[in-house]
C-alpha atoms as a PDB file:
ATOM      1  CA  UNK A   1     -32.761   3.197 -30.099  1.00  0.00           C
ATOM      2  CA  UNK A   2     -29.984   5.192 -31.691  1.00  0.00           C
ATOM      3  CA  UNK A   3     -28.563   4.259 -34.943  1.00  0.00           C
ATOM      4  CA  UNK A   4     -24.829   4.072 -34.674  1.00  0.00           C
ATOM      5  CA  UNK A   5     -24.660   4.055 -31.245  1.00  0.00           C
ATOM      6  CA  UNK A   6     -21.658   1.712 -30.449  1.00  0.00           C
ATOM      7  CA  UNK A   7     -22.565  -0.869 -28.070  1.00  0.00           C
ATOM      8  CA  UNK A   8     -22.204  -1.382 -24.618  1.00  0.00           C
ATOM      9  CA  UNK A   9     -18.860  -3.638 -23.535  1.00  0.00           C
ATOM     10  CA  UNK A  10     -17.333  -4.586 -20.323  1.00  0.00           C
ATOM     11  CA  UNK A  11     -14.660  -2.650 -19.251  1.00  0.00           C
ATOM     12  CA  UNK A  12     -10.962  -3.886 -19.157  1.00  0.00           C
ATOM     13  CA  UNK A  13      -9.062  -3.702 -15.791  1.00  0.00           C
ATOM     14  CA  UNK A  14      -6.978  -0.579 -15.821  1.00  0.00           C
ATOM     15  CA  UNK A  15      -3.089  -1.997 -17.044  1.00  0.00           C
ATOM     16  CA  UNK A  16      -0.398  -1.736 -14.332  1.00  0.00           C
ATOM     17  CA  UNK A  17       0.970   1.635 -13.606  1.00  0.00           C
ATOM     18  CA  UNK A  18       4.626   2.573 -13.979  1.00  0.00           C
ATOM     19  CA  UNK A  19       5.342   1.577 -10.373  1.00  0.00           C
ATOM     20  CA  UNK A  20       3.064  -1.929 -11.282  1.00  0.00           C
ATOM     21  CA  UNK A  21       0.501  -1.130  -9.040  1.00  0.00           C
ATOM     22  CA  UNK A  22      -3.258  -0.857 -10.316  1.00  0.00           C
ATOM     23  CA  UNK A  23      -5.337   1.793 -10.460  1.00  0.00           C
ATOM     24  CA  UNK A  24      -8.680   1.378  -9.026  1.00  0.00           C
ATOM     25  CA  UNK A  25     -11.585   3.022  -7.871  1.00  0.00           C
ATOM     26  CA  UNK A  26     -12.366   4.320  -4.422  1.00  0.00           C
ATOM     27  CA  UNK A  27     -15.565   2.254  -4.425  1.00  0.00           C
ATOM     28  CA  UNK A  28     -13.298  -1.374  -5.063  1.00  0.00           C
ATOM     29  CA  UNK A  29     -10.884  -0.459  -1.628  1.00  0.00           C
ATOM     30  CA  UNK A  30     -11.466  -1.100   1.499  1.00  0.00           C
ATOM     31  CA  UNK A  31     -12.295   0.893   4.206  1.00  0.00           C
ATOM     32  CA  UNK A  32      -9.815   2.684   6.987  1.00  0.00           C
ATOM     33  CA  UNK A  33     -11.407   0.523   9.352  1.00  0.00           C
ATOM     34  CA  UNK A  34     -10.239  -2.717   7.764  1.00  0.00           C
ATOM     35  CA  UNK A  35      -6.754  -1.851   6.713  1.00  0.00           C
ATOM     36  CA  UNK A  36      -6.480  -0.455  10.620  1.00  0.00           C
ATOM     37  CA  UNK A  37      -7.838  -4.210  11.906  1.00  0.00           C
ATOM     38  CA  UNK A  38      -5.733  -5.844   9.542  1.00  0.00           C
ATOM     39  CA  UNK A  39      -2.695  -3.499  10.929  1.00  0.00           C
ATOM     40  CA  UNK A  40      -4.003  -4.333  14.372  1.00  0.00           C
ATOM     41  CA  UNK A  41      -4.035  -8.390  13.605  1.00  0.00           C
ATOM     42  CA  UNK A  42      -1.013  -8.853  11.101  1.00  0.00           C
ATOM     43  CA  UNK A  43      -1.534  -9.608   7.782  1.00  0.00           C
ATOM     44  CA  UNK A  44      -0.389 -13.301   9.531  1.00  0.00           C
ATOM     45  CA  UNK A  45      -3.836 -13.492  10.910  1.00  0.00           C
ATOM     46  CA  UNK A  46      -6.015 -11.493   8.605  1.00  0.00           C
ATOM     47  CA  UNK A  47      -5.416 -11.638   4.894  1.00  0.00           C
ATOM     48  CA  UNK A  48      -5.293  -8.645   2.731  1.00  0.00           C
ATOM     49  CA  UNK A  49      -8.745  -7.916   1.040  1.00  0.00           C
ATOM     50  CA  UNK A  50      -8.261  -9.047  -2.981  1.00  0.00           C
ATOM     51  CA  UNK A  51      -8.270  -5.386  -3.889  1.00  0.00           C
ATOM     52  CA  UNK A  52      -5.166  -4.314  -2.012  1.00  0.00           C
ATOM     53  CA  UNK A  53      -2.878  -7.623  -2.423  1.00  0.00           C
ATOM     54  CA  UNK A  54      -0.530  -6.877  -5.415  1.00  0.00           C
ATOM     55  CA  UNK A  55       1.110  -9.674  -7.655  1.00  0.00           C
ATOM     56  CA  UNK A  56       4.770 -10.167  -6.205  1.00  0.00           C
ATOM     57  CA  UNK A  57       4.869  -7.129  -3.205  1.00  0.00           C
ATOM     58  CA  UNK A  58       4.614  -8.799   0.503  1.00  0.00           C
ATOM     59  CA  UNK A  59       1.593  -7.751   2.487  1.00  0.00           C
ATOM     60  CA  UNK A  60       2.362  -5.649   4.906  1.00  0.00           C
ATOM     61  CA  UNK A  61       3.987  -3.474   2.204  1.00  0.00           C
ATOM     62  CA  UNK A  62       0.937  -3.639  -0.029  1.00  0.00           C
ATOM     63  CA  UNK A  63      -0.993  -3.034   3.501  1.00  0.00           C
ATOM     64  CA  UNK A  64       1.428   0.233   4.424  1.00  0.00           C
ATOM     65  CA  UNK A  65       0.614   1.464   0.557  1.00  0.00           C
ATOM     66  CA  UNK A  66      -3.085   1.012   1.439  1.00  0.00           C
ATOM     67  CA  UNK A  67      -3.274   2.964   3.673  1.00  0.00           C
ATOM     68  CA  UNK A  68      -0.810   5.863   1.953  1.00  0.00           C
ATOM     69  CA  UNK A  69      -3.264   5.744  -1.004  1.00  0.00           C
ATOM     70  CA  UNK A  70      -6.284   5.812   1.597  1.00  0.00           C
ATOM     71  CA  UNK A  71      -4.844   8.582   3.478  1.00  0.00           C
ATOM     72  CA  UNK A  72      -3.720  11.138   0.115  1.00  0.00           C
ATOM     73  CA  UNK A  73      -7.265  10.302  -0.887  1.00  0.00           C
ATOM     74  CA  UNK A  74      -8.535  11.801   1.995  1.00  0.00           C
ATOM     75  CA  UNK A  75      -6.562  14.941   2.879  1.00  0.00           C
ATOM     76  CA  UNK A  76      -7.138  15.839  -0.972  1.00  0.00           C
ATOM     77  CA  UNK A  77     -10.723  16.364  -0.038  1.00  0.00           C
ATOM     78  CA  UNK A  78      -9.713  18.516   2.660  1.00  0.00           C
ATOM     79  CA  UNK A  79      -9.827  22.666   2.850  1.00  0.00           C
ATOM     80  CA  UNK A  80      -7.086  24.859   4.648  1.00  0.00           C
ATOM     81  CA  UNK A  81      -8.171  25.957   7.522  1.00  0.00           C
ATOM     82  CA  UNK A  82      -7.624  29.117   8.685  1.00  0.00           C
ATOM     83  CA  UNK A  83      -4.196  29.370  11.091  1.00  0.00           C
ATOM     84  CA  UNK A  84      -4.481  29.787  14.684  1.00  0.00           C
ATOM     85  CA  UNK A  85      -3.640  32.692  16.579  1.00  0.00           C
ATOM     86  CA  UNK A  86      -0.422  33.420  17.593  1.00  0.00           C
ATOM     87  CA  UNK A  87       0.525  32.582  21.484  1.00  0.00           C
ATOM     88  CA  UNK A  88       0.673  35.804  23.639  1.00  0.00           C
ATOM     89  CA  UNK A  89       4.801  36.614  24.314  1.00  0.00           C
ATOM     90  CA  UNK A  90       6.832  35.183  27.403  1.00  0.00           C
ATOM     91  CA  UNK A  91       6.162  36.970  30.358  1.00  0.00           C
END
């Protein structure tokens, strides 16, 4: 055991950002599939997983920023890829 070693505490949730929404991790959202169901459904019929419902917005605006976050998250993974070839001229 090291001497000095500070000791192990939980982590606090993340405060609100400046827009009041909550940073999280990619591991705490849900998956594409369920926001698309819940879409599909209405947030009427299928309520928002705990992770995406935020204190004081209305679901399906919480649900539309879901999926913005889910879909940023993904392209930013994404390479260019290389441009297709031009179309041959107008005969």
């Amino acid at each position: 055991m090291l001497k000095n070693a500070p000791e192990h505490t939980p982590q606090e949730p993340a405060p609100p950002t400046a827009g009041g929404a909550h940073v999280t991790s990619a591991a705490t959202e849900p998956s594409w599939d369920d926001l698309v169901t819940t879409a599909l459904l209405g947030t009427d019929r299928r309520a928002l997983p705990a992770s995406v419902h935020t204190p004081g917005k209305e679901a399906p605006i919480a649900l539309l920023d879901a999926a913005a976050l889910q879909t940023v998250r993904r392209r930013a993974g994404l390479r260019a890829a290389p441009a297709a070839a031009l179309p041959e001229p107008a005969a």
